[in-house]
C-alpha atoms as a PDB file:
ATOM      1  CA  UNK A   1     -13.280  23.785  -2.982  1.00  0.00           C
ATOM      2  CA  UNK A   2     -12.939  23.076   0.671  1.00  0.00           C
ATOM      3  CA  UNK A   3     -11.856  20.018   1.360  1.00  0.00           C
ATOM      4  CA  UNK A   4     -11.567  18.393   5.292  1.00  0.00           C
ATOM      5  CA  UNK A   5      -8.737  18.993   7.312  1.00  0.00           C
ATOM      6  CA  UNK A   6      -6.290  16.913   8.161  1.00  0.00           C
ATOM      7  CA  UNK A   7      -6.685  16.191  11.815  1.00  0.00           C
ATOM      8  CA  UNK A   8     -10.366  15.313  10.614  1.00  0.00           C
ATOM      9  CA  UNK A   9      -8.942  12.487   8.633  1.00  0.00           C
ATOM     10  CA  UNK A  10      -6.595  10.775  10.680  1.00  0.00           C
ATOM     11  CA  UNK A  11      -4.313   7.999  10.911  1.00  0.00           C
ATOM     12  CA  UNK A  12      -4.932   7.748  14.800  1.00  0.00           C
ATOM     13  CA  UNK A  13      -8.909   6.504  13.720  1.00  0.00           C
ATOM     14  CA  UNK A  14      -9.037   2.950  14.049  1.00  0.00           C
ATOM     15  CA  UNK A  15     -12.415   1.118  12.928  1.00  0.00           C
ATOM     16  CA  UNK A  16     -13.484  -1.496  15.686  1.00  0.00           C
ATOM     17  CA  UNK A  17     -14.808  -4.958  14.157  1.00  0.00           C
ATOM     18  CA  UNK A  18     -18.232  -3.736  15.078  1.00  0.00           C
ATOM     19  CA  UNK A  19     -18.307  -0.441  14.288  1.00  0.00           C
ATOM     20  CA  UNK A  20     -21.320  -0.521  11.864  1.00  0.00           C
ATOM     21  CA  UNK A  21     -23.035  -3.353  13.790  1.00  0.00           C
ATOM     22  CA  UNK A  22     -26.259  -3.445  12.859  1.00  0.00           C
ATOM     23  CA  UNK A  23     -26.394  -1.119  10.700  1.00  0.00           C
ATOM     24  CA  UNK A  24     -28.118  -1.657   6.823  1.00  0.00           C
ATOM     25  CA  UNK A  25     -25.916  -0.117   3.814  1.00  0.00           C
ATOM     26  CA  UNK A  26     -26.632   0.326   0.373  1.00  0.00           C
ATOM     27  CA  UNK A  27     -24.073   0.539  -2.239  1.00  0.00           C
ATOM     28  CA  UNK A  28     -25.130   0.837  -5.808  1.00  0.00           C
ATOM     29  CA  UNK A  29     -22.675  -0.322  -8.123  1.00  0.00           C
ATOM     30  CA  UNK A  30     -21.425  -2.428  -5.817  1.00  0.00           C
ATOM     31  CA  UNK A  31     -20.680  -5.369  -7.738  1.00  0.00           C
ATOM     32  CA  UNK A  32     -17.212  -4.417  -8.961  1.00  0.00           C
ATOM     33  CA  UNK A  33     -14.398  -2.371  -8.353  1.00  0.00           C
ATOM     34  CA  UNK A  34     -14.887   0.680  -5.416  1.00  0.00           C
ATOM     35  CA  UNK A  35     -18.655  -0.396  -4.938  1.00  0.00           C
ATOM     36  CA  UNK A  36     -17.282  -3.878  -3.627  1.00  0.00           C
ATOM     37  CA  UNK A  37     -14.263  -3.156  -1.620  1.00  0.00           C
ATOM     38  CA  UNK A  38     -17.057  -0.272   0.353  1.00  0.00           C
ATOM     39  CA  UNK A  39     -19.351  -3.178   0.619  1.00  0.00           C
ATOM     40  CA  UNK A  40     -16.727  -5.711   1.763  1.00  0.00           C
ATOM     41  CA  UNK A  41     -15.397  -3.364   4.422  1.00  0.00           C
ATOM     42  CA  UNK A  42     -18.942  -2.364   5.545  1.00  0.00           C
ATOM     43  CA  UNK A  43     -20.026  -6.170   5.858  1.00  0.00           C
ATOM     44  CA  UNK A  44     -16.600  -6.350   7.819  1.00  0.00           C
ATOM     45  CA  UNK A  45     -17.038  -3.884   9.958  1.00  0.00           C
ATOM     46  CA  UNK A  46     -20.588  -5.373  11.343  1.00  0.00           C
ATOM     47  CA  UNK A  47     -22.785  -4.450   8.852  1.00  0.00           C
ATOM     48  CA  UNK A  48     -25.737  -5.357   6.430  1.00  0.00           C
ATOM     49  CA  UNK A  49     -25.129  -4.820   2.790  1.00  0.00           C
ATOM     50  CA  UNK A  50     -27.325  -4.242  -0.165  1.00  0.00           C
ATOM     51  CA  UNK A  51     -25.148  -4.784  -3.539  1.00  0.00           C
ATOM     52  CA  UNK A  52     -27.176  -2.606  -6.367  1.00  0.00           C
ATOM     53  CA  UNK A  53     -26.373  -3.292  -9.813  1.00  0.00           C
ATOM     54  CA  UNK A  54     -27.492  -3.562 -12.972  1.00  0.00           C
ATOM     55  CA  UNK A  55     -25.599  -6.763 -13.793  1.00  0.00           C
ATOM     56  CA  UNK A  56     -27.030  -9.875 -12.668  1.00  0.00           C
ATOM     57  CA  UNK A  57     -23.270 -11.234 -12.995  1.00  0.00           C
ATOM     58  CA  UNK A  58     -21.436  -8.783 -11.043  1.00  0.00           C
ATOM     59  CA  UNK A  59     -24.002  -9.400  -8.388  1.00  0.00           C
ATOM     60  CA  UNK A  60     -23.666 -12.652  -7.788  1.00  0.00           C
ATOM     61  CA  UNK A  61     -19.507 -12.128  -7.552  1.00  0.00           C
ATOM     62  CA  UNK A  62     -19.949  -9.300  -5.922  1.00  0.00           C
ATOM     63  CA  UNK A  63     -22.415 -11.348  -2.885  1.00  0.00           C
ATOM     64  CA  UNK A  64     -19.440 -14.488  -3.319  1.00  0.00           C
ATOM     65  CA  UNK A  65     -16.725 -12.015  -2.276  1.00  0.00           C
ATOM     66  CA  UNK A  66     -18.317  -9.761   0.322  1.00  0.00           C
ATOM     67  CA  UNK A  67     -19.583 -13.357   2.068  1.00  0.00           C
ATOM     68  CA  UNK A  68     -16.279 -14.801   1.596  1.00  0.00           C
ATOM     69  CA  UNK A  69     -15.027 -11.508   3.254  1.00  0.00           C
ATOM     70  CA  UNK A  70     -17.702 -11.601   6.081  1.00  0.00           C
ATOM     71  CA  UNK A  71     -19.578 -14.371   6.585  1.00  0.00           C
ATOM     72  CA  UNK A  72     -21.820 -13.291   9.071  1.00  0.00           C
ATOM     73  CA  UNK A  73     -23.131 -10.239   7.380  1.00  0.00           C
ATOM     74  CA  UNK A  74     -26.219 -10.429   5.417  1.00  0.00           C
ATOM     75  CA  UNK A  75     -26.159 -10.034   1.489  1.00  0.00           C
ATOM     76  CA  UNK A  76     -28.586  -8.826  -0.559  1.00  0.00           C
ATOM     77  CA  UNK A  77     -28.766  -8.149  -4.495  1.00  0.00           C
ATOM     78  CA  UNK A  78     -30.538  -6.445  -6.271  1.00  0.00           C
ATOM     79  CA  UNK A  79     -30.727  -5.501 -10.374  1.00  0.00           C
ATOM     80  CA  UNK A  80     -31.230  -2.276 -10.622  1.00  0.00           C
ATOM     81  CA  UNK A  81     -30.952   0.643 -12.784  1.00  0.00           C
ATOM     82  CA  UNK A  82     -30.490   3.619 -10.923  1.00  0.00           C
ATOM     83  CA  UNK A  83     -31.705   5.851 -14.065  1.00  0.00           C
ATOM     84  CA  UNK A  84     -35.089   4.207 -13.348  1.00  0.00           C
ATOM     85  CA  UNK A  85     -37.156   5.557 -10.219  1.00  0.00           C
ATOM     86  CA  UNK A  86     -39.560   2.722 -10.011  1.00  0.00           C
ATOM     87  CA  UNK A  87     -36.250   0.452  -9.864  1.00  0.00           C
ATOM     88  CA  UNK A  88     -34.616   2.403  -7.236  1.00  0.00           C
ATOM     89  CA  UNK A  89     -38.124   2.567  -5.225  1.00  0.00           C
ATOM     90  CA  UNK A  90     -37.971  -1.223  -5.607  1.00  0.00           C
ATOM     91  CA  UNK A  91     -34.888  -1.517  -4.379  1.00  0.00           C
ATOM     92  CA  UNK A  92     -35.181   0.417  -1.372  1.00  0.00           C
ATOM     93  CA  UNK A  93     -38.493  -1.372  -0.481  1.00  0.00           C
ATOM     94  CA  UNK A  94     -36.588  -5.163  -0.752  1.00  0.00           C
ATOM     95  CA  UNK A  95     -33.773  -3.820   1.654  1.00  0.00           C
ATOM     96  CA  UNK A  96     -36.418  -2.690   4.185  1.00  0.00           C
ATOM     97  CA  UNK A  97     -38.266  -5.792   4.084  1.00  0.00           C
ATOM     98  CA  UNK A  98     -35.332  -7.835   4.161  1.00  0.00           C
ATOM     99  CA  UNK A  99     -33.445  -6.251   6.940  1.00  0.00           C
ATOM    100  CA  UNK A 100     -36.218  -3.406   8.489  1.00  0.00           C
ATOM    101  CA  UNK A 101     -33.831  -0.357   7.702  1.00  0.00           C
ATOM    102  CA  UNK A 102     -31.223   1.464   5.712  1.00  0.00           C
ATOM    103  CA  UNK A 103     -28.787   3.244   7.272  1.00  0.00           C
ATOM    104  CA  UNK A 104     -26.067   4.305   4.914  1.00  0.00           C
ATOM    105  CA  UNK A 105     -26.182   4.518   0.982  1.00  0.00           C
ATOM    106  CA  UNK A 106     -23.229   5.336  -1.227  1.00  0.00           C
ATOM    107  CA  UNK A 107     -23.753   6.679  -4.687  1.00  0.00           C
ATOM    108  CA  UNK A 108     -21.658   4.535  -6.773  1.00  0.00           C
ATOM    109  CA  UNK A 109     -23.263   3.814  -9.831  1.00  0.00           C
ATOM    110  CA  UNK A 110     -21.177   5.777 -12.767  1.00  0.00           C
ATOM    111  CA  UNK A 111     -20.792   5.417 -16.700  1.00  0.00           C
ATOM    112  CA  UNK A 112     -17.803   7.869 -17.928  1.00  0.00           C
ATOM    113  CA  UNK A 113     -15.816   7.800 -21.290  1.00  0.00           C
ATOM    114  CA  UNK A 114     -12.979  10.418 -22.283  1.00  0.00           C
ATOM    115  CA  UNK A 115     -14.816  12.262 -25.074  1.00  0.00           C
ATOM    116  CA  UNK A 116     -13.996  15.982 -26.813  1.00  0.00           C
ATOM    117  CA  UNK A 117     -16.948  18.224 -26.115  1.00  0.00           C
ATOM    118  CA  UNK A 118     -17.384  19.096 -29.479  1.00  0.00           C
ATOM    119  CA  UNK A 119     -17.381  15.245 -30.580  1.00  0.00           C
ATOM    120  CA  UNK A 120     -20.079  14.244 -27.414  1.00  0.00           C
ATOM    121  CA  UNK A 121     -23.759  13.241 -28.922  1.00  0.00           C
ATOM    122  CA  UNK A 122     -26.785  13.922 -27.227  1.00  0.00           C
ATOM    123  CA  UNK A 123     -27.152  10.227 -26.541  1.00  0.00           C
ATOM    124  CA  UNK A 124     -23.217   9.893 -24.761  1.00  0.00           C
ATOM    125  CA  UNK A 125     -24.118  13.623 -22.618  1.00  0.00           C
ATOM    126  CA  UNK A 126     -27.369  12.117 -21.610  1.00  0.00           C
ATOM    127  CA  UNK A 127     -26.039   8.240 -20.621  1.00  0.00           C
ATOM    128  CA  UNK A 128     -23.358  10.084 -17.735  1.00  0.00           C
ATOM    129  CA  UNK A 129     -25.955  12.456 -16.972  1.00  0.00           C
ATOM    130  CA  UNK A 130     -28.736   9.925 -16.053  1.00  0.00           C
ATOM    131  CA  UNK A 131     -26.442   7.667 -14.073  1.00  0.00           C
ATOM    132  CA  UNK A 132     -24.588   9.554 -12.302  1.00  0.00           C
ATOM    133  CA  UNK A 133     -26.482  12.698 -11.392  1.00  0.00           C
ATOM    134  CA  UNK A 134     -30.422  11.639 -11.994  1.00  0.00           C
ATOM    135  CA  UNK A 135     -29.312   8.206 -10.587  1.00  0.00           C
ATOM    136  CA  UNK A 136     -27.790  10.267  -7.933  1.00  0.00           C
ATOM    137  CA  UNK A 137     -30.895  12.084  -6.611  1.00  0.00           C
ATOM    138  CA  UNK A 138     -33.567   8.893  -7.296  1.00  0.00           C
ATOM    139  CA  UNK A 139     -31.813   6.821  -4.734  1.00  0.00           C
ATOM    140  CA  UNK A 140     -30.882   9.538  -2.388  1.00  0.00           C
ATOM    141  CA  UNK A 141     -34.434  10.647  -2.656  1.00  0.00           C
ATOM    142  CA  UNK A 142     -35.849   7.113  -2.048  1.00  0.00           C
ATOM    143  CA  UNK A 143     -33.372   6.625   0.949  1.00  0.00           C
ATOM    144  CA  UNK A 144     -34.251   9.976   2.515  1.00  0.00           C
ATOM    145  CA  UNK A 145     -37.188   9.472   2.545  1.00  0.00           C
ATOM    146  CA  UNK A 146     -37.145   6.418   4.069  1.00  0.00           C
ATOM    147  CA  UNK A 147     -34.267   7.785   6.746  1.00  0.00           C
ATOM    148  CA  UNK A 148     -36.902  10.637   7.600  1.00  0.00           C
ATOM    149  CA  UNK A 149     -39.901   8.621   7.912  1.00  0.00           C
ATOM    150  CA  UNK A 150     -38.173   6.055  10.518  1.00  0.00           C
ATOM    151  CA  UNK A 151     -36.631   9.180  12.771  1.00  0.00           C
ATOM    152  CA  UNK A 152     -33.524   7.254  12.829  1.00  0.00           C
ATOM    153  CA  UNK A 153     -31.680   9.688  10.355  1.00  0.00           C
ATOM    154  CA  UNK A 154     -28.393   7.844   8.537  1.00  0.00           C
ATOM    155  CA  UNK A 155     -25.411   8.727   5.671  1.00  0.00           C
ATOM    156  CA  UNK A 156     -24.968   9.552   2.454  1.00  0.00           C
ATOM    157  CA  UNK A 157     -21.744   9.334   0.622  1.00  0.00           C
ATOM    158  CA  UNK A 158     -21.834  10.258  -3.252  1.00  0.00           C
ATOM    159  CA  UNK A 159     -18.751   9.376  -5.120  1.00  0.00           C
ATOM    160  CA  UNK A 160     -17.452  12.104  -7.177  1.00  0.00           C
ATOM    161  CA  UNK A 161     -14.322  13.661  -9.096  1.00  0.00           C
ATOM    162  CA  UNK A 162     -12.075  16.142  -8.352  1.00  0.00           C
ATOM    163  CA  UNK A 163     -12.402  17.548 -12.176  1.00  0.00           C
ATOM    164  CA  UNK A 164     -16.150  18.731 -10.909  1.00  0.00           C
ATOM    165  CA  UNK A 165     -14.217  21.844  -9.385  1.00  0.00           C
ATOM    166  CA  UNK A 166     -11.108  21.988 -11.536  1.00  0.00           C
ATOM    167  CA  UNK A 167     -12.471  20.760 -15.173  1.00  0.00           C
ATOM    168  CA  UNK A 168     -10.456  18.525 -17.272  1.00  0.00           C
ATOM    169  CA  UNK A 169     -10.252  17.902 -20.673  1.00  0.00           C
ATOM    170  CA  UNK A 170     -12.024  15.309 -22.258  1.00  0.00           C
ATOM    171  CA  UNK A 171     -14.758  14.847 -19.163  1.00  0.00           C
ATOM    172  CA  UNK A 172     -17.594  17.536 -19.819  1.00  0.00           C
ATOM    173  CA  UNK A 173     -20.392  14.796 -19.591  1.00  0.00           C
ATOM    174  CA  UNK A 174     -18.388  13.683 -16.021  1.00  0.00           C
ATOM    175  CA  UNK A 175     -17.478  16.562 -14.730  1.00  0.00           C
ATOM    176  CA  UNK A 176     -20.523  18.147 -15.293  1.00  0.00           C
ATOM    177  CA  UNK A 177     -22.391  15.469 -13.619  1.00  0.00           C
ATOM    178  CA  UNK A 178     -20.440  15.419 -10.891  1.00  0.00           C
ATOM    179  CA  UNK A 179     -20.758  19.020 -10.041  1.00  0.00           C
ATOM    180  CA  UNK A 180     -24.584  18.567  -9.618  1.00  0.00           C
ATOM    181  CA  UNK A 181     -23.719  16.035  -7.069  1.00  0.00           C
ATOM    182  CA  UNK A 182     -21.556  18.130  -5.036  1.00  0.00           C
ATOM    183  CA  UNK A 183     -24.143  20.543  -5.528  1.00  0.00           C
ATOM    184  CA  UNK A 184     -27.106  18.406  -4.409  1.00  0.00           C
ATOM    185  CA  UNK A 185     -24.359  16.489  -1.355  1.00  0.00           C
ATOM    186  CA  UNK A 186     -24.615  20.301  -0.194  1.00  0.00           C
ATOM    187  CA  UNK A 187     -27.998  20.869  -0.870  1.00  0.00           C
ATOM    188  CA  UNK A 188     -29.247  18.082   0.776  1.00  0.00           C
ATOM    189  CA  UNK A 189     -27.031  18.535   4.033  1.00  0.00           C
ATOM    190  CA  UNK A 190     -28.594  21.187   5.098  1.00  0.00           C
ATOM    191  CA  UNK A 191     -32.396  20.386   4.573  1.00  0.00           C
ATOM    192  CA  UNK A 192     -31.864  17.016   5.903  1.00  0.00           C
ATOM    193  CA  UNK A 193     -29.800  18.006   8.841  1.00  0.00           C
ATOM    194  CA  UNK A 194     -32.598  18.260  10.924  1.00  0.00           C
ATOM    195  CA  UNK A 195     -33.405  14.971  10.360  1.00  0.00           C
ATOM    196  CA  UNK A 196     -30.392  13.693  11.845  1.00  0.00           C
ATOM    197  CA  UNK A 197     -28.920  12.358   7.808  1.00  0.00           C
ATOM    198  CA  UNK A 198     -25.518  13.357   7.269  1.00  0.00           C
ATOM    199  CA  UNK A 199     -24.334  14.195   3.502  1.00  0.00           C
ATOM    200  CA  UNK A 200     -20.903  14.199   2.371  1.00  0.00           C
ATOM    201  CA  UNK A 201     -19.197  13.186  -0.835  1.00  0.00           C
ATOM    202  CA  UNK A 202     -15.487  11.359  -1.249  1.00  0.00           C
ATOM    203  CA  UNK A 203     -12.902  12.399  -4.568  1.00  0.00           C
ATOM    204  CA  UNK A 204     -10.889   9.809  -5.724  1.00  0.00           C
ATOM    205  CA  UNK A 205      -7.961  10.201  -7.453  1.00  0.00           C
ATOM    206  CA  UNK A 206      -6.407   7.529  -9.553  1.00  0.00           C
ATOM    207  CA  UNK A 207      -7.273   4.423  -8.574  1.00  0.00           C
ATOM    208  CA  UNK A 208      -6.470   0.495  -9.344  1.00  0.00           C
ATOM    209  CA  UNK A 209      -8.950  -0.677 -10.772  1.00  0.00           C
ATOM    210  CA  UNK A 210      -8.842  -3.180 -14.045  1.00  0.00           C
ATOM    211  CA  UNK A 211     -12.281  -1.935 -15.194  1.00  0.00           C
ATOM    212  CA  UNK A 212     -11.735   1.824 -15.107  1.00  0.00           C
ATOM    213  CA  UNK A 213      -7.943   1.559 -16.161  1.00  0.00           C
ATOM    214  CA  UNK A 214      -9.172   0.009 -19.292  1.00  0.00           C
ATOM    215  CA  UNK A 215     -11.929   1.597 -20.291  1.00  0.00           C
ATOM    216  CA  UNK A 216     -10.098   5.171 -19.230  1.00  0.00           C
ATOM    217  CA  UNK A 217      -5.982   4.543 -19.870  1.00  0.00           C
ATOM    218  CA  UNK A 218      -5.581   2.107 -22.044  1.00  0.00           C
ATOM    219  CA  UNK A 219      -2.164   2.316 -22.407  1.00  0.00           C
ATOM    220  CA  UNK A 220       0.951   1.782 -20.181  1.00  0.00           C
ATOM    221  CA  UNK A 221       1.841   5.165 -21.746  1.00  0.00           C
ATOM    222  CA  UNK A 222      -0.579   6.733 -20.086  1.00  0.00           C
ATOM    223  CA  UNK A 223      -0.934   5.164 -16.583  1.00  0.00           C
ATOM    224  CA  UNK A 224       2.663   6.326 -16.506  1.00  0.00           C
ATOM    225  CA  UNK A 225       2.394   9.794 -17.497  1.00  0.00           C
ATOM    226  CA  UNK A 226      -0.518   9.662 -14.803  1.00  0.00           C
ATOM    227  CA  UNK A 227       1.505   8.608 -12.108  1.00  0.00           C
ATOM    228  CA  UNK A 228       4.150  11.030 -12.569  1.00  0.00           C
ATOM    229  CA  UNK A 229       0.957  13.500 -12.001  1.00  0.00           C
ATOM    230  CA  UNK A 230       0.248  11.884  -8.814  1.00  0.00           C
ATOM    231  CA  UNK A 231       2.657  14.013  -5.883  1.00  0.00           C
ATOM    232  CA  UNK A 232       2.789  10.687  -4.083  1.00  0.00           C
ATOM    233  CA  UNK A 233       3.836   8.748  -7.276  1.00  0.00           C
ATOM    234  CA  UNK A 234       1.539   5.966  -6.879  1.00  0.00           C
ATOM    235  CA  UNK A 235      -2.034   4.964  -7.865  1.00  0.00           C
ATOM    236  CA  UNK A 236      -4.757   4.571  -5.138  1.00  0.00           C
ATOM    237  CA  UNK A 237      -6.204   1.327  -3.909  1.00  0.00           C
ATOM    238  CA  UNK A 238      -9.947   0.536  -3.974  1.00  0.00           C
ATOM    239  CA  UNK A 239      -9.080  -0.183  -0.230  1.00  0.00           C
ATOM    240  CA  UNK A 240      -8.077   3.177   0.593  1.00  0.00           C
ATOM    241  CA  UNK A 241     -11.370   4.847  -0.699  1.00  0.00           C
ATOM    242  CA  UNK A 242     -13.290   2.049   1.325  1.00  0.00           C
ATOM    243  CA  UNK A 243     -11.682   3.271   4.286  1.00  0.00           C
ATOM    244  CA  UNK A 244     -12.596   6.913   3.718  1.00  0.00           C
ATOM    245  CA  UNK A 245     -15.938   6.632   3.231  1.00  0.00           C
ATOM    246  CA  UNK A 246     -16.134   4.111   5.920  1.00  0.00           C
ATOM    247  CA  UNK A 247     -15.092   7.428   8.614  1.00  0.00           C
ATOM    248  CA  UNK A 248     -17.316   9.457   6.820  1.00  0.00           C
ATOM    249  CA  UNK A 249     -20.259   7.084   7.379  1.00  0.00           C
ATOM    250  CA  UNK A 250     -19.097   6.575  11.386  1.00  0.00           C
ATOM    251  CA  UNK A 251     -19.731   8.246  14.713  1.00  0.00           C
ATOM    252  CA  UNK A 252     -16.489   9.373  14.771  1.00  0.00           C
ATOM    253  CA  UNK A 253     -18.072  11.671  11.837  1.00  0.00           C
ATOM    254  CA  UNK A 254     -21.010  12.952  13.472  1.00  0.00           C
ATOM    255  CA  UNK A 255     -19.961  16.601  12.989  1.00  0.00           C
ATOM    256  CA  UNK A 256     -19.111  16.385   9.483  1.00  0.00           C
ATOM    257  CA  UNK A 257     -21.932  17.412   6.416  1.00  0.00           C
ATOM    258  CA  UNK A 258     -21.607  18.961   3.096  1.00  0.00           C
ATOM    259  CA  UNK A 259     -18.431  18.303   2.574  1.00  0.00           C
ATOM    260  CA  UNK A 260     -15.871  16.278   0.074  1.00  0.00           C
ATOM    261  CA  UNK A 261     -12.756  14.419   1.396  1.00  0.00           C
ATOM    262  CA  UNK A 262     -10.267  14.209  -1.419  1.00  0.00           C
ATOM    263  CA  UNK A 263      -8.321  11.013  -1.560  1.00  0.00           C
ATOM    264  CA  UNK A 264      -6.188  11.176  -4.725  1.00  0.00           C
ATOM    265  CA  UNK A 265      -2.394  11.271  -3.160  1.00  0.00           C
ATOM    266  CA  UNK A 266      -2.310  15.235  -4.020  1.00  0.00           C
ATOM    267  CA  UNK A 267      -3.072  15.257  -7.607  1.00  0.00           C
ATOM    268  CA  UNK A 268      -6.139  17.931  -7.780  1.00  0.00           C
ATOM    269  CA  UNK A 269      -3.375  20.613  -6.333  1.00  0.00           C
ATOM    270  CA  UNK A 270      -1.535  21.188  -9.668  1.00  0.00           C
ATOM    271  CA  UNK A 271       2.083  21.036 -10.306  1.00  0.00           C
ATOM    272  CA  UNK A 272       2.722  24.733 -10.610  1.00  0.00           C
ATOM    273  CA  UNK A 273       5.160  26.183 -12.737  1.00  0.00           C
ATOM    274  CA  UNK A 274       8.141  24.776 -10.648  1.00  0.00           C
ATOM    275  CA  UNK A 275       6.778  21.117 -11.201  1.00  0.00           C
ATOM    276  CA  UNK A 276      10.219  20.424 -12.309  1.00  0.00           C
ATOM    277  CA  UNK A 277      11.829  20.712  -8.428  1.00  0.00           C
ATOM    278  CA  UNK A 278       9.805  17.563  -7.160  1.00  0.00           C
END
């Protein structure tokens, strides 16, 4: 898997307090955990922000924080269940009418468990499947088609996994899911391209976060032996992904499309067989 270059992904870019100014950006999921701290730094940055979620709670924390964050940027919620087209359709018409365009969606909405293949039902295959990828393509769909129709074109970002290149135990249902996306990210970047929409995906690696870590690694046990995995020896902040999909949704990306930026603190490039010497 290609991944972007380094001089692509700098520590020279600086985001200017306007930078998305005026600009309309929906994050599903964004109630919680990654989707908010995108949503927060979008709002900060200038923009408009659409929280999608299928928790009415979550959505109204998710509005208190980003406003508390930014409180000049417009907030809108909206329930919605991504594995429903007529609710993603719905959702993309109240973010129109509220604030006449959408500029920028991120792909946020997941459901993941660790599960052995051979243990997986039909019912826990189809649940990741229908969030992540069907959800995946019903609101890039309904966003494209909206981004074509206005000639203004705009930017995806889908949030995937590294394990949709490298497997991993325990995550067929994921992983599997995931690979559509990058498969579609690509797909998509070069029939839209024309239409001036940019599509690109981010990797996370380990990240803080209290609902993942508990649902995921429920042990100290095992958020240690996953930090000793991690080449930089430390777990990710929600922050830091916010940030790279922030430059991937910029000008200062206008040359980037069908790609993935990994941000996981060197964990997807294996240990090797000398592990033992860092």
């Amino acid at each position: 898997m290609r991944n972007l270059s380094i001089w692509q992904y700098t520590v020279r870019f600086m985001f200017s307090a306007d930078l998305l100014a005026g600009k309309t950006a929906i994050v599903t999921g964004g109630g919680t955990g990654l989707g908010l701290a995108m949503a927060t730094k979008f709002a900060e940055l200038g923009a408009n922000v659409v929280l999608a979620s299928r928790s009415e709670e979550h959505l109204a924390a998710g509005a208190s924080a980003v406003s508390a964050a930014a409180p000049h940027a417009g907030v809108l919620t909206v329930a919605t269940d991504v594995r429903k087209p007529e609710d993603v359709d719905r959702m993309v018409d109240a973010a129109v009418a509220k604030f006449g365009r959408v500029d920028i969606l991120i792909n946020n909405a997941a459901g993941n468990f660790v599960c052995k293949a051979e243990d997986l039902s039909p019912n826990g295959w189809n649940s990741v499947i229908n969030i992540v990828l069907n959800g995946s393509f019903y609101c890039s769909r309904a966003v494209g088609r909206h981004m074509i129709a206005s000639g203004q074109g705009g930017s995806i970002v889908s949030i995937v996994a590294t394990y949709a290149w490298t497997g991993s135990a325990g995550t067929i249902h994921s992983a599997a899911a995931k690979a559509g996306v990058l498969a579609m990210t690509q797909t998509l970047a070069v029939e839209w391209a024309r239409h001036k929409i940019r599509v690109n995906a981010v990797a996370p690696g380990p990240i803080e976060s209290p609902g993942a870590a508990k649902q995921l690694w429920a042990s100290e046990e095992a958020v240690a032996r996953i930090t000793e995995m991690v080449p930089l020896k430390r777990w990710g902040k929600p922050e830091e992904i916010a940030d790279a999909v922030t430059f991937l949704v910029s000008p200062q990306s206008g040359y980037i499309t069908g790609d993935v930026l990994t941000v996981d603190g060197g964990t997807w490039l294996g240990r090797g067989p000398f592990g033992f010497m860092s």
